[in-house]
Each structure stands twice: as structure tokens, then as C-alpha cells.
PDB file of N, CA and C in Angstrom:
ATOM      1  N   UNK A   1      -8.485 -16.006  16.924  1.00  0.00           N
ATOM      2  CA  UNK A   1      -7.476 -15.364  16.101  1.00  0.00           C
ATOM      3  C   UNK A   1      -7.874 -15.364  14.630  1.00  0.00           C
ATOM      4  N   UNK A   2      -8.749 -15.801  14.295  1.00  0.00           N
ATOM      5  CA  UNK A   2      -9.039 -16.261  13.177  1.00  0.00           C
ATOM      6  C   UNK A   2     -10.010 -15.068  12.681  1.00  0.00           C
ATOM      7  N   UNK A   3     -10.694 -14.331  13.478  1.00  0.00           N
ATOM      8  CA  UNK A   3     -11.549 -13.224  13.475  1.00  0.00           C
ATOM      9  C   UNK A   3     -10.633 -11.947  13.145  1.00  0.00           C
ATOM     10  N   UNK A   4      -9.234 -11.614  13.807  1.00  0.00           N
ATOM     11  CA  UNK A   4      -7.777 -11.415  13.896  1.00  0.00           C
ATOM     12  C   UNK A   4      -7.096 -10.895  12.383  1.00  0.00           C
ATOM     13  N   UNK A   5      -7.381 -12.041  11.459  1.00  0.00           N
ATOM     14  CA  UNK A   5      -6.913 -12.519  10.661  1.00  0.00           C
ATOM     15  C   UNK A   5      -7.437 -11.969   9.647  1.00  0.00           C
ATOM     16  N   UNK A   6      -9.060 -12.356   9.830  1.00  0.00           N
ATOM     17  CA  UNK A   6      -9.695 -11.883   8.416  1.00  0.00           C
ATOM     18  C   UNK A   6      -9.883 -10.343   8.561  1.00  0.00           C
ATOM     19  N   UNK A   7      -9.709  -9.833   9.533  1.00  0.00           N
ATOM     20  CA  UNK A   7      -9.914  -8.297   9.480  1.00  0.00           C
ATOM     21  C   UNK A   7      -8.489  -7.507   8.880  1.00  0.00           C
ATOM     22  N   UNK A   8      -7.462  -8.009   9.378  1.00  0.00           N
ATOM     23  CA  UNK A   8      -6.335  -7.821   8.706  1.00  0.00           C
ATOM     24  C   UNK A   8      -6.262  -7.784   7.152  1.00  0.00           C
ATOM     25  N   UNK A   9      -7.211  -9.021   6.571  1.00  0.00           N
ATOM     26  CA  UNK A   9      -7.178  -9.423   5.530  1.00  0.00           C
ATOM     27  C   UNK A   9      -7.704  -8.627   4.828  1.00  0.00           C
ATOM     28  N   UNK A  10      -9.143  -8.120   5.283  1.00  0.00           N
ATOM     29  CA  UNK A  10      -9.741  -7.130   4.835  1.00  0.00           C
ATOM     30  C   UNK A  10      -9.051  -6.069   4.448  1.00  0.00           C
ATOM     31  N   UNK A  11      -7.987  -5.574   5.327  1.00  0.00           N
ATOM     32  CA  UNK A  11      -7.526  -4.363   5.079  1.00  0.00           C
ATOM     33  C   UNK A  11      -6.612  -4.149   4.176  1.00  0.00           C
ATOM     34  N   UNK A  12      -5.965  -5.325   3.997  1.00  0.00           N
ATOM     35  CA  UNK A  12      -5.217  -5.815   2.565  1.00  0.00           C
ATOM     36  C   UNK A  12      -6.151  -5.765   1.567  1.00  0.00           C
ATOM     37  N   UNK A  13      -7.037  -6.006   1.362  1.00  0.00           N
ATOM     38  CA  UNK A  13      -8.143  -6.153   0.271  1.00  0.00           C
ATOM     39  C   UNK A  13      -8.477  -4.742  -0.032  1.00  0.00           C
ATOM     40  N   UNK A  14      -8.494  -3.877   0.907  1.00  0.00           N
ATOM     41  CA  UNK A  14      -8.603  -2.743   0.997  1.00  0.00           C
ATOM     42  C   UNK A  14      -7.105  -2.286  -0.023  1.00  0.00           C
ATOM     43  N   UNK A  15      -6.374  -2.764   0.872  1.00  0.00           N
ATOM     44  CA  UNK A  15      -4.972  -1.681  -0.329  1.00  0.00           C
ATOM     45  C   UNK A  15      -5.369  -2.301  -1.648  1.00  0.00           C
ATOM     46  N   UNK A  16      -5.576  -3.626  -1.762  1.00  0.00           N
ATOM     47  CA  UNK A  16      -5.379  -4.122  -3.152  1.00  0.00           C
ATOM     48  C   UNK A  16      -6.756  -2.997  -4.268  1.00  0.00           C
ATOM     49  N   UNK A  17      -7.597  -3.349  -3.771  1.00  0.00           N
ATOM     50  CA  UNK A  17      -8.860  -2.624  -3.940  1.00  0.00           C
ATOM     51  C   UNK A  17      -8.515  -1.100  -4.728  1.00  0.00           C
ATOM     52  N   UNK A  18      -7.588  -0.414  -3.701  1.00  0.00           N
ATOM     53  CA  UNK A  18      -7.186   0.941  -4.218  1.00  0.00           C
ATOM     54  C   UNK A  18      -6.263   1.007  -5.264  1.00  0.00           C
ATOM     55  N   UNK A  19      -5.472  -0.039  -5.165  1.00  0.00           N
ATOM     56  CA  UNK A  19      -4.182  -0.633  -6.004  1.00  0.00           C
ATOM     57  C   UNK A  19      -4.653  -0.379  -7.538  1.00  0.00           C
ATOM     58  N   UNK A  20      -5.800  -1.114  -8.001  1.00  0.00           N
ATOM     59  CA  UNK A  20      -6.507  -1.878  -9.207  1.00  0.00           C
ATOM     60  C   UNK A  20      -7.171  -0.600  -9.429  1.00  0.00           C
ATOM     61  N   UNK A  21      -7.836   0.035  -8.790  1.00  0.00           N
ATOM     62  CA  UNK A  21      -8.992   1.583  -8.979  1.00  0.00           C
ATOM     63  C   UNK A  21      -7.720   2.123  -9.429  1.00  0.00           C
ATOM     64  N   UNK A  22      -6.598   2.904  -9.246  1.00  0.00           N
ATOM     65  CA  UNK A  22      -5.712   3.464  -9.236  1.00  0.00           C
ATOM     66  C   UNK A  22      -5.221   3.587 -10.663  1.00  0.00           C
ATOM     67  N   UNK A  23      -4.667   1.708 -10.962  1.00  0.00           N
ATOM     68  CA  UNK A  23      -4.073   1.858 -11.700  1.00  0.00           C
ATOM     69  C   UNK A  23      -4.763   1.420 -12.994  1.00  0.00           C
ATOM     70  N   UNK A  24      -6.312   1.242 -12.909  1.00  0.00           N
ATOM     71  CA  UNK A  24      -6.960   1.084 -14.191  1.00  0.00           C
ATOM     72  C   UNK A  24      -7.797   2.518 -14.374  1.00  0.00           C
ATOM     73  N   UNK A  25      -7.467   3.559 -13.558  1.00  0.00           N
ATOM     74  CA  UNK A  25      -8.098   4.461 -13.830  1.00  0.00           C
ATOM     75  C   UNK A  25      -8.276   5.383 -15.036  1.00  0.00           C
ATOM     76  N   UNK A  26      -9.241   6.000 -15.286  1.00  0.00           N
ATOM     77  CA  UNK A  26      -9.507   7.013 -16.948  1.00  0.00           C
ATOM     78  C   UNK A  26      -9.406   8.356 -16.151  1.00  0.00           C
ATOM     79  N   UNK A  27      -9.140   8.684 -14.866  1.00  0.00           N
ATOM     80  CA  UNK A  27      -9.208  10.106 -14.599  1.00  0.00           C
ATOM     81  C   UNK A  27      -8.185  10.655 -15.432  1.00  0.00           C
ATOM     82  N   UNK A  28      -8.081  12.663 -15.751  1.00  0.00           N
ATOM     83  CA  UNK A  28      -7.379  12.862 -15.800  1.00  0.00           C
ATOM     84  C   UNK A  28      -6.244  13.777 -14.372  1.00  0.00           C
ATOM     85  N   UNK A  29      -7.271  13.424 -13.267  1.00  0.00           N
ATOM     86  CA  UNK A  29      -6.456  14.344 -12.616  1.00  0.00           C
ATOM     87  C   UNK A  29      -5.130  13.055 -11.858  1.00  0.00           C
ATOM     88  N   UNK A  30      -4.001  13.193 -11.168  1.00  0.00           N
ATOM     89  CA  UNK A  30      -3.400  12.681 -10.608  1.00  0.00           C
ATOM     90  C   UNK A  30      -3.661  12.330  -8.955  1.00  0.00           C
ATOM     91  N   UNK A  31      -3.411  11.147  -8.467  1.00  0.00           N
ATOM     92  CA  UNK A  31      -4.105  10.306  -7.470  1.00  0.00           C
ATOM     93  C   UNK A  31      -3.466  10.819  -6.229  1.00  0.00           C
ATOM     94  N   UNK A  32      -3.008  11.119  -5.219  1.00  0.00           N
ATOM     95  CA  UNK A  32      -2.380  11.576  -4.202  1.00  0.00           C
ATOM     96  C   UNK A  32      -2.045  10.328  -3.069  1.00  0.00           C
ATOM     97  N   UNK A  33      -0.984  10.388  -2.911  1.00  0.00           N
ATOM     98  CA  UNK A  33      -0.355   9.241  -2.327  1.00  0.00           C
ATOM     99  C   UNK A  33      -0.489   9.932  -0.694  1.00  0.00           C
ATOM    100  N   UNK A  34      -0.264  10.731   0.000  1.00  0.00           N
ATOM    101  CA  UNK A  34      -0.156  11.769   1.443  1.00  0.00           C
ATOM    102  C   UNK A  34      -1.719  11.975   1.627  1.00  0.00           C
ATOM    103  N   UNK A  35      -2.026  11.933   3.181  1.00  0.00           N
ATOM    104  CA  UNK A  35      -3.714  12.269   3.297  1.00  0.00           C
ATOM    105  C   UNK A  35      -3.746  13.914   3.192  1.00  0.00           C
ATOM    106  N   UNK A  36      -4.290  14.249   2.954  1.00  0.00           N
ATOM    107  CA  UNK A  36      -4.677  15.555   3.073  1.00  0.00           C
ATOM    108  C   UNK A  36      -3.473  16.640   2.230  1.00  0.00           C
ATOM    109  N   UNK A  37      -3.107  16.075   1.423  1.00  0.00           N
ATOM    110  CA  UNK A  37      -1.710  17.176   0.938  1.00  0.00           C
ATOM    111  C   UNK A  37      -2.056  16.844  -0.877  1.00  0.00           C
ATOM    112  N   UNK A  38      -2.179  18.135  -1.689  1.00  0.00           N
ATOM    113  CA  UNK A  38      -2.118  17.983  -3.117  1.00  0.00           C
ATOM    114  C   UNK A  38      -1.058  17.834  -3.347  1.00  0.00           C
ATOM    115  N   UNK A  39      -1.310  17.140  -4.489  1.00  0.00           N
ATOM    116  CA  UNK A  39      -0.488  16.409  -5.829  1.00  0.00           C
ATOM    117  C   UNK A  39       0.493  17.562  -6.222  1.00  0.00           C
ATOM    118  N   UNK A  40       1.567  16.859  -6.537  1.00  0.00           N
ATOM    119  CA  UNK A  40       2.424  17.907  -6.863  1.00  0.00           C
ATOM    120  C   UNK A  40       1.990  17.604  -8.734  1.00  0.00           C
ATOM    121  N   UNK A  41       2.652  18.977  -9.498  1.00  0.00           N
ATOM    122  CA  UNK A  41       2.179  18.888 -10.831  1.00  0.00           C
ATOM    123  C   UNK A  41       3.149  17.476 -11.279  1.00  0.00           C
ATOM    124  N   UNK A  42       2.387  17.426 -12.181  1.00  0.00           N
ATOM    125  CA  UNK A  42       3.035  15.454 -12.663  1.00  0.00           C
ATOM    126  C   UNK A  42       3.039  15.428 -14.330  1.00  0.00           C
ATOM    127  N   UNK A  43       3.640  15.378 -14.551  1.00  0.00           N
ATOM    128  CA  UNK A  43       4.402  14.778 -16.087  1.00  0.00           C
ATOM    129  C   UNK A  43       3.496  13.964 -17.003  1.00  0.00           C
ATOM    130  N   UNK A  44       2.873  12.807 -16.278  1.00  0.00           N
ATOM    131  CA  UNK A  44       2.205  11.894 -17.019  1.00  0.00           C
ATOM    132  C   UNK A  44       1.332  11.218 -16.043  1.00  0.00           C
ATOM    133  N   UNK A  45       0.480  12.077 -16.134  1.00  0.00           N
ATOM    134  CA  UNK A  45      -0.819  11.392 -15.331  1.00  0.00           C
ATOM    135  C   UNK A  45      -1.005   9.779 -15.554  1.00  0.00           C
ATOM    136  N   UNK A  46      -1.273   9.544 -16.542  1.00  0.00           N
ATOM    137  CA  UNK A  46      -1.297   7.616 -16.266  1.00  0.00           C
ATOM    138  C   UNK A  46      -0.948   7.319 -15.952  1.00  0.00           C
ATOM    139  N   UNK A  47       0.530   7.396 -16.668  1.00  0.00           N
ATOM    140  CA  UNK A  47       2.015   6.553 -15.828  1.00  0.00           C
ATOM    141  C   UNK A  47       2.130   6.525 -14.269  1.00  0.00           C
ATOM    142  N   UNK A  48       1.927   8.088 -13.682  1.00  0.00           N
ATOM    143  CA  UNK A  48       2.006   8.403 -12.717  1.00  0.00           C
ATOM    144  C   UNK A  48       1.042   7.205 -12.057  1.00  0.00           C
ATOM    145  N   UNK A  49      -0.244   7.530 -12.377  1.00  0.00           N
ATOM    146  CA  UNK A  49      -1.131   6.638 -11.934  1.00  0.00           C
ATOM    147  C   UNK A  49      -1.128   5.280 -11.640  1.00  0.00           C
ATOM    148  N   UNK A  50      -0.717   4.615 -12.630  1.00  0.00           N
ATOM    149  CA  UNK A  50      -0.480   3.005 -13.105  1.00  0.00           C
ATOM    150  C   UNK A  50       0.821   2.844 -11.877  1.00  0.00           C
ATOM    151  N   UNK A  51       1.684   3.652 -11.631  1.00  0.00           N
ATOM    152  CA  UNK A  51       2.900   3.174 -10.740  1.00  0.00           C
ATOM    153  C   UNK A  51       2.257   3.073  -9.365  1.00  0.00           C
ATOM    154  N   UNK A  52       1.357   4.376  -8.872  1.00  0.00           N
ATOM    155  CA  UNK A  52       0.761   4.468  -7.651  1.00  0.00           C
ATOM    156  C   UNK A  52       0.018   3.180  -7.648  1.00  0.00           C
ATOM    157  N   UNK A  53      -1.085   2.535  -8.466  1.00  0.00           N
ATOM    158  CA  UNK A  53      -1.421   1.611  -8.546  1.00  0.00           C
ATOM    159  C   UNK A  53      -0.758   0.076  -8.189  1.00  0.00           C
ATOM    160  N   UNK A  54       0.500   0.150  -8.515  1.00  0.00           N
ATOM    161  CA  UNK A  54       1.234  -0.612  -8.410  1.00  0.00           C
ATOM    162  C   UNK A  54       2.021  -0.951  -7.216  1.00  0.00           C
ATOM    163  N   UNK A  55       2.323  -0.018  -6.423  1.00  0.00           N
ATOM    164  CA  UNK A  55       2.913   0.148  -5.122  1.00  0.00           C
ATOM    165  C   UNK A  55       1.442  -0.127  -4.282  1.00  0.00           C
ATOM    166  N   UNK A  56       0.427   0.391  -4.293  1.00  0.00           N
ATOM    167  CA  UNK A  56      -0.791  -0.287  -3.775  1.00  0.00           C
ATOM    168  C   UNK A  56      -1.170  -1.652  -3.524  1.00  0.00           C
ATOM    169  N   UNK A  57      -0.891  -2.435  -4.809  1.00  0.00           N
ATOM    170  CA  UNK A  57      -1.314  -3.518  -5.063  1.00  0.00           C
ATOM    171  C   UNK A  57      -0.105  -4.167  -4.319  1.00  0.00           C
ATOM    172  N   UNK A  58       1.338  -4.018  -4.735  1.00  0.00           N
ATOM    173  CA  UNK A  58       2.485  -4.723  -3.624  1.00  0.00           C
ATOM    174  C   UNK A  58       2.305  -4.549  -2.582  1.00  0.00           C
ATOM    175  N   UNK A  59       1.599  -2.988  -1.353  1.00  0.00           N
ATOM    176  CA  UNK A  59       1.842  -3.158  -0.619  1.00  0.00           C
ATOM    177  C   UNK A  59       0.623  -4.261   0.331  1.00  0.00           C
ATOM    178  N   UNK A  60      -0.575  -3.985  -0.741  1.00  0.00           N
ATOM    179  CA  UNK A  60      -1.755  -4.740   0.170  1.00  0.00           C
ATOM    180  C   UNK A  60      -1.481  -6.174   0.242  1.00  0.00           C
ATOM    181  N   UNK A  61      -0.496  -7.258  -1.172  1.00  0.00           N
ATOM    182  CA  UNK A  61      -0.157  -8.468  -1.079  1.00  0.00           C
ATOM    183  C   UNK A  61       0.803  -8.666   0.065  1.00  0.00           C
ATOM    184  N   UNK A  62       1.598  -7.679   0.395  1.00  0.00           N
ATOM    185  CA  UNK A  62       3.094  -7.827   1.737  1.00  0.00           C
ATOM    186  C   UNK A  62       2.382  -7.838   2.422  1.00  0.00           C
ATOM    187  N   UNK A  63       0.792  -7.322   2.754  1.00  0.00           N
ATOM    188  CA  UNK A  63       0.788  -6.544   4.122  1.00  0.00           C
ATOM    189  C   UNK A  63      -0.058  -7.925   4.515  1.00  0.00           C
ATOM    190  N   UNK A  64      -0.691  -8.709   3.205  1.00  0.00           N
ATOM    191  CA  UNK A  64      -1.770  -9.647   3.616  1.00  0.00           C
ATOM    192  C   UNK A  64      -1.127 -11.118   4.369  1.00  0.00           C
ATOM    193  N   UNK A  65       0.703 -11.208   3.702  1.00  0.00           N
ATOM    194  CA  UNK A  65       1.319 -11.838   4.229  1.00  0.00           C
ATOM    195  C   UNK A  65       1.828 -11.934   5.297  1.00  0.00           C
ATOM    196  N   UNK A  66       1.900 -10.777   5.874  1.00  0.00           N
ATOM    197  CA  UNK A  66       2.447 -10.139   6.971  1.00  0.00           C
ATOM    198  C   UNK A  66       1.565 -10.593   8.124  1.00  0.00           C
ATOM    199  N   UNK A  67       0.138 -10.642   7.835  1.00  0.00           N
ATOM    200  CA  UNK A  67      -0.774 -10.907   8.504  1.00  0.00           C
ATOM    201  C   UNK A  67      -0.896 -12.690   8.766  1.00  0.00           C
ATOM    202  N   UNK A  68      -0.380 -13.336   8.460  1.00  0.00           N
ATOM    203  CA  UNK A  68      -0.375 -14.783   8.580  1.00  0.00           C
ATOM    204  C   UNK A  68       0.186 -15.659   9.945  1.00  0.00           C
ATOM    205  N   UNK A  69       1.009 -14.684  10.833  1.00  0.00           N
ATOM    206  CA  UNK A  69       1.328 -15.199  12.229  1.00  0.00           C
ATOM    207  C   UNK A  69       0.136 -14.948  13.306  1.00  0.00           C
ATOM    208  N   UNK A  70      -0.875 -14.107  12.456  1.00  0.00           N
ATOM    209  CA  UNK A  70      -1.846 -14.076  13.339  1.00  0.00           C
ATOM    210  C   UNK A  70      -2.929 -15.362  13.726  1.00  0.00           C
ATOM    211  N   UNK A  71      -2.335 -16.678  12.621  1.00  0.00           N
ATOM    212  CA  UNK A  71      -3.238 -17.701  12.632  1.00  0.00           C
ATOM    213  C   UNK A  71      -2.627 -18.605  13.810  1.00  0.00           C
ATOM    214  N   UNK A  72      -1.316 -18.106  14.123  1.00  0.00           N
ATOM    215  CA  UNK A  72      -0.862 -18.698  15.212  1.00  0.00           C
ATOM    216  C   UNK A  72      -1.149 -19.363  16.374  1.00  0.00           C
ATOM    217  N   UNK A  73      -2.197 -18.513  16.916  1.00  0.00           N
ATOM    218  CA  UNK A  73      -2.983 -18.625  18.394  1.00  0.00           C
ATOM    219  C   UNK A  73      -2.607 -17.417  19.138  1.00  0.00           C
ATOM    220  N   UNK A  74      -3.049 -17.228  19.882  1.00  0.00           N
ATOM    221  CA  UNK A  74      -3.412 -16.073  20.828  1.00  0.00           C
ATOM    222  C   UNK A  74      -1.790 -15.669  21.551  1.00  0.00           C
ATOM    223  N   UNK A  75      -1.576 -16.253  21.967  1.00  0.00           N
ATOM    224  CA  UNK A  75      -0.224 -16.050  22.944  1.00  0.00           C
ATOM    225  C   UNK A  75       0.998 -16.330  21.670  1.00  0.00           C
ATOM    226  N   UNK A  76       1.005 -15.841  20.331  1.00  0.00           N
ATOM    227  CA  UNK A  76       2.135 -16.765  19.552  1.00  0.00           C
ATOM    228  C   UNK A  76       3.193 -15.516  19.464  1.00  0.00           C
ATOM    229  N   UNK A  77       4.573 -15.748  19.712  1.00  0.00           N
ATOM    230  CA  UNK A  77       5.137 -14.639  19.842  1.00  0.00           C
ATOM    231  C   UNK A  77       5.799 -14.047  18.530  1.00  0.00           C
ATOM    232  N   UNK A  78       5.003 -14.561  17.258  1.00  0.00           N
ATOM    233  CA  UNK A  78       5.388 -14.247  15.866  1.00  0.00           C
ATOM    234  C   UNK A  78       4.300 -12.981  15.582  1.00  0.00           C
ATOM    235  N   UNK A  79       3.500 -12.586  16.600  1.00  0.00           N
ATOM    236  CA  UNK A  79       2.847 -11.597  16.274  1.00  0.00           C
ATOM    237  C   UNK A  79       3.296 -10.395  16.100  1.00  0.00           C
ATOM    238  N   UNK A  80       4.117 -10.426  17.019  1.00  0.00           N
ATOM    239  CA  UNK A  80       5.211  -9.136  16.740  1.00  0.00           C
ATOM    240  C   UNK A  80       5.593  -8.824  15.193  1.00  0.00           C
ATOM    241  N   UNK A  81       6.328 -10.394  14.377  1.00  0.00           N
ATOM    242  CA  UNK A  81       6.125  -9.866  12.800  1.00  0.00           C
ATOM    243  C   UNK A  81       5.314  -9.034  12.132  1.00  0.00           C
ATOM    244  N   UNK A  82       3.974  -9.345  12.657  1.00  0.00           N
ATOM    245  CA  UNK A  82       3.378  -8.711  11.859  1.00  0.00           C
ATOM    246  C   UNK A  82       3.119  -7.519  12.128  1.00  0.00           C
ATOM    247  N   UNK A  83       3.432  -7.098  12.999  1.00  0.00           N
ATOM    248  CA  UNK A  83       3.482  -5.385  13.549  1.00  0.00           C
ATOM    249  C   UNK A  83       4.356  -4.978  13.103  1.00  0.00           C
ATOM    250  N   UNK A  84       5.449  -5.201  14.102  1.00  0.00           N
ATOM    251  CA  UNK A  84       6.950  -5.042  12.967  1.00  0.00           C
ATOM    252  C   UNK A  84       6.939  -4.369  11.405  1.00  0.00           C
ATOM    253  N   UNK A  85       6.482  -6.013  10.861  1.00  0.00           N
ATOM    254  CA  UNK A  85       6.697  -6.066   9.361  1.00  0.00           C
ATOM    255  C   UNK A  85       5.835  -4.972   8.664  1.00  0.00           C
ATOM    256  N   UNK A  86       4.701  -4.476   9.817  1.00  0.00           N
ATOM    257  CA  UNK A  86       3.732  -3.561   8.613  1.00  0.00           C
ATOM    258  C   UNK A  86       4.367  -2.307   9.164  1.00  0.00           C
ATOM    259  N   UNK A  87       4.788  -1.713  10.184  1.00  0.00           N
ATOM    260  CA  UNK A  87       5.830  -0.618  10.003  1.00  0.00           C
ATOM    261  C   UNK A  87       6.920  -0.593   9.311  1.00  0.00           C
ATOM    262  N   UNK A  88       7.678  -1.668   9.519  1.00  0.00           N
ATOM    263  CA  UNK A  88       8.748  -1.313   7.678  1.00  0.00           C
ATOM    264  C   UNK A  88       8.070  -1.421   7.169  1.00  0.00           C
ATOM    265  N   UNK A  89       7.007  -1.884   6.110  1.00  0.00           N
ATOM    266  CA  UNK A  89       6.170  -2.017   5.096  1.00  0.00           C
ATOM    267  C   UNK A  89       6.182  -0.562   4.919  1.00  0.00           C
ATOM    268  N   UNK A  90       5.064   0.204   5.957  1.00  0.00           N
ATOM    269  CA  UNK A  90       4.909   1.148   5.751  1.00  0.00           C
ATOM    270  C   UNK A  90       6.134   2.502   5.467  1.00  0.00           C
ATOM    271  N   UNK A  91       7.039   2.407   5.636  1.00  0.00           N
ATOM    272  CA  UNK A  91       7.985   3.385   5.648  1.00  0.00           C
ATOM    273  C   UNK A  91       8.842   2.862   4.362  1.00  0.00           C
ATOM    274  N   UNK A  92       9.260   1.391   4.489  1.00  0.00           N
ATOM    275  CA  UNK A  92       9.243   1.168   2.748  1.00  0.00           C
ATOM    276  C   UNK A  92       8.612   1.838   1.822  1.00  0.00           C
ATOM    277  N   UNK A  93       7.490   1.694   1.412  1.00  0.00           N
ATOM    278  CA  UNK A  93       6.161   2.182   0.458  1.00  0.00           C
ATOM    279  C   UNK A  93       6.755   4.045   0.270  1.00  0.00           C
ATOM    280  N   UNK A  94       6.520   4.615   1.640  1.00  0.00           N
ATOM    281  CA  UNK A  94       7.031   5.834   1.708  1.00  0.00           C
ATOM    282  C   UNK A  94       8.241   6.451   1.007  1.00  0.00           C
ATOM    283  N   UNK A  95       9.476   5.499   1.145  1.00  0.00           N
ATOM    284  CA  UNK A  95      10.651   5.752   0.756  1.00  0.00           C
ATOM    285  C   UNK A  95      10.596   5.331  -0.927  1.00  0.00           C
ATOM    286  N   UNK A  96       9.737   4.540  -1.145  1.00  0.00           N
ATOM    287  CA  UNK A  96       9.813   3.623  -2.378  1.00  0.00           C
ATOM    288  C   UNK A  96       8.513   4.970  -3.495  1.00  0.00           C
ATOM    289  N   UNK A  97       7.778   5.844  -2.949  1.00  0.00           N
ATOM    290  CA  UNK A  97       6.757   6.747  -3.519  1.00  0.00           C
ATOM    291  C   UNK A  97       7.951   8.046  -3.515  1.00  0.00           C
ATOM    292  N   UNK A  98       8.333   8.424  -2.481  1.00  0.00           N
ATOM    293  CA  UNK A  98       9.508   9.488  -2.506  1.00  0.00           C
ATOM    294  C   UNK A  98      10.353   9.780  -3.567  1.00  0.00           C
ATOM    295  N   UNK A  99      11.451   7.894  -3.113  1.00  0.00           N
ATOM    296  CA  UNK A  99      12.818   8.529  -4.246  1.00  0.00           C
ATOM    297  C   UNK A  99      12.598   7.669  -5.682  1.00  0.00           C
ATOM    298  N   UNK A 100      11.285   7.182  -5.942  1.00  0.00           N
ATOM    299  CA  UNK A 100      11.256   6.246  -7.202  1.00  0.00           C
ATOM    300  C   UNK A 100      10.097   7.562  -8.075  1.00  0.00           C
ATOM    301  N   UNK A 101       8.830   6.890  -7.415  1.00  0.00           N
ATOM    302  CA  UNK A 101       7.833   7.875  -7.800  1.00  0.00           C
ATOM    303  C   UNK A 101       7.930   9.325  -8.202  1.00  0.00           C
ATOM    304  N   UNK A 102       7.634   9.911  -7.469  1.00  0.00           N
ATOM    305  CA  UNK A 102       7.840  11.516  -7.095  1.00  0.00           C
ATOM    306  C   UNK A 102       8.861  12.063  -8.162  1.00  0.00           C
ATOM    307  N   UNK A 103       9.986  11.466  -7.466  1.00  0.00           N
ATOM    308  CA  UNK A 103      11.477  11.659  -8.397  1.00  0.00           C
ATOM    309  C   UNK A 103      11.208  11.219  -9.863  1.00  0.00           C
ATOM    310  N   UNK A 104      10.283  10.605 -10.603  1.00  0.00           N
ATOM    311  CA  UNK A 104      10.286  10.277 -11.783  1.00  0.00           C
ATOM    312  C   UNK A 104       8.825  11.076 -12.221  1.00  0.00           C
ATOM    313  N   UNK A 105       8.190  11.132 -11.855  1.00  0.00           N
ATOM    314  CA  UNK A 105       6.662  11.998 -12.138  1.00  0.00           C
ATOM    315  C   UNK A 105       6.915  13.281 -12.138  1.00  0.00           C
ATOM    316  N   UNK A 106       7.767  14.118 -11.374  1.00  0.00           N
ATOM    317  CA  UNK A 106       7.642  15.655 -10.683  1.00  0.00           C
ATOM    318  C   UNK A 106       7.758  16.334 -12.000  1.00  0.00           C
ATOM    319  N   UNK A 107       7.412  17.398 -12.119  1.00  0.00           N
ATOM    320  CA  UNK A 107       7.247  18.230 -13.398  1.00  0.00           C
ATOM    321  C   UNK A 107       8.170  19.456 -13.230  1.00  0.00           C
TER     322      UNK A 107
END
């Protein structure tokens, strides 16, 4: 489980990773939160940026926590949390880029 764990971890490292690129970025274009769908026009590219950054970085720290019943052992029935917890996570983040983000960036 421990193999389990750090791959999970990885993938948190991964959001955090995008989190920090994001929100220390010098681009001027705006970052796209949806795979495959452009940016809607945006108000303030940094800002914009620095927030996406920010929801990145929260979600890769929740998600790395989330991942911690996996140290459990094999049969531990807290694994479910962490499945669980990273689908609300994920639909959180969504709802939280929607009516916070979006709604404050849109031009």
C-alpha cells in the first residue's frame, strides 16, 4: 500500500506543481481551467491567474490528504474516503472555479 500511496502522492505533487506554475506565471495569455475548451475573455489576466493557481495548490494539498487511508493496509475500509473524498474534491474545485472564479474574471 505504500507503493498506493506514493503514486497518489505524486499526483498531488502534480496539482501542486501546476498550482505554483500557474500562479507565479509572466504569461500574458489566461490559463484554462476545462480540458480542451478556451478561455473565456478575462478582465485581469494575473489575478485571474494567481486565483487558478490557488485553487490548484488547495486542491493538490486536500487531495494529498485524502490519500492517507491508503497507508492503512490492503483490506482497510477507509479507502473508500479517499475515493469518495476526491470526487467531492473534484466537483468542489468545479463549483468553487464556476461561481467564484469565472463569475469574478468574465469580461
Amino acid at each position: 500500500m505504500i507503493a498506493a500511496f506514493c503514486i497518489w502522492f505524486l499526483m498531488a505533487l502534480c496539482f501542486i506543481g501546476l498550482g505554483i506554475y500557474n500562479f507565479f506565471s509572466k504569461k500574458k495569455s489566461a490559463f484554462g481551467f476545462w480540458a480542451n475548451a478556451k478561455v473565456f475573455p478575462v478582465t485581469d489576466v494575473k489575478a485571474y491567474n494567481r486565483a487558478l493557481g490557488k485553487l490548484w495548490c488547495v486542491f493538490g494539498v486536500v487531495f494529498a490528504l485524502l490519500g492517507l487511508p491508503l497507508l492503512g493496509g490492503q483490506n482497510s475500509p477507509y479507502i473508500l474516503l479517499s475515493v469518495l473524498g476526491a470526487m467531492l474534491e473534484a466537483i468542489a474545485a468545479m463549483v468553487v472555479y464556476v461561481t467564484v472564479i469565472e463569475k469574478k474574471y468574465r469580461r
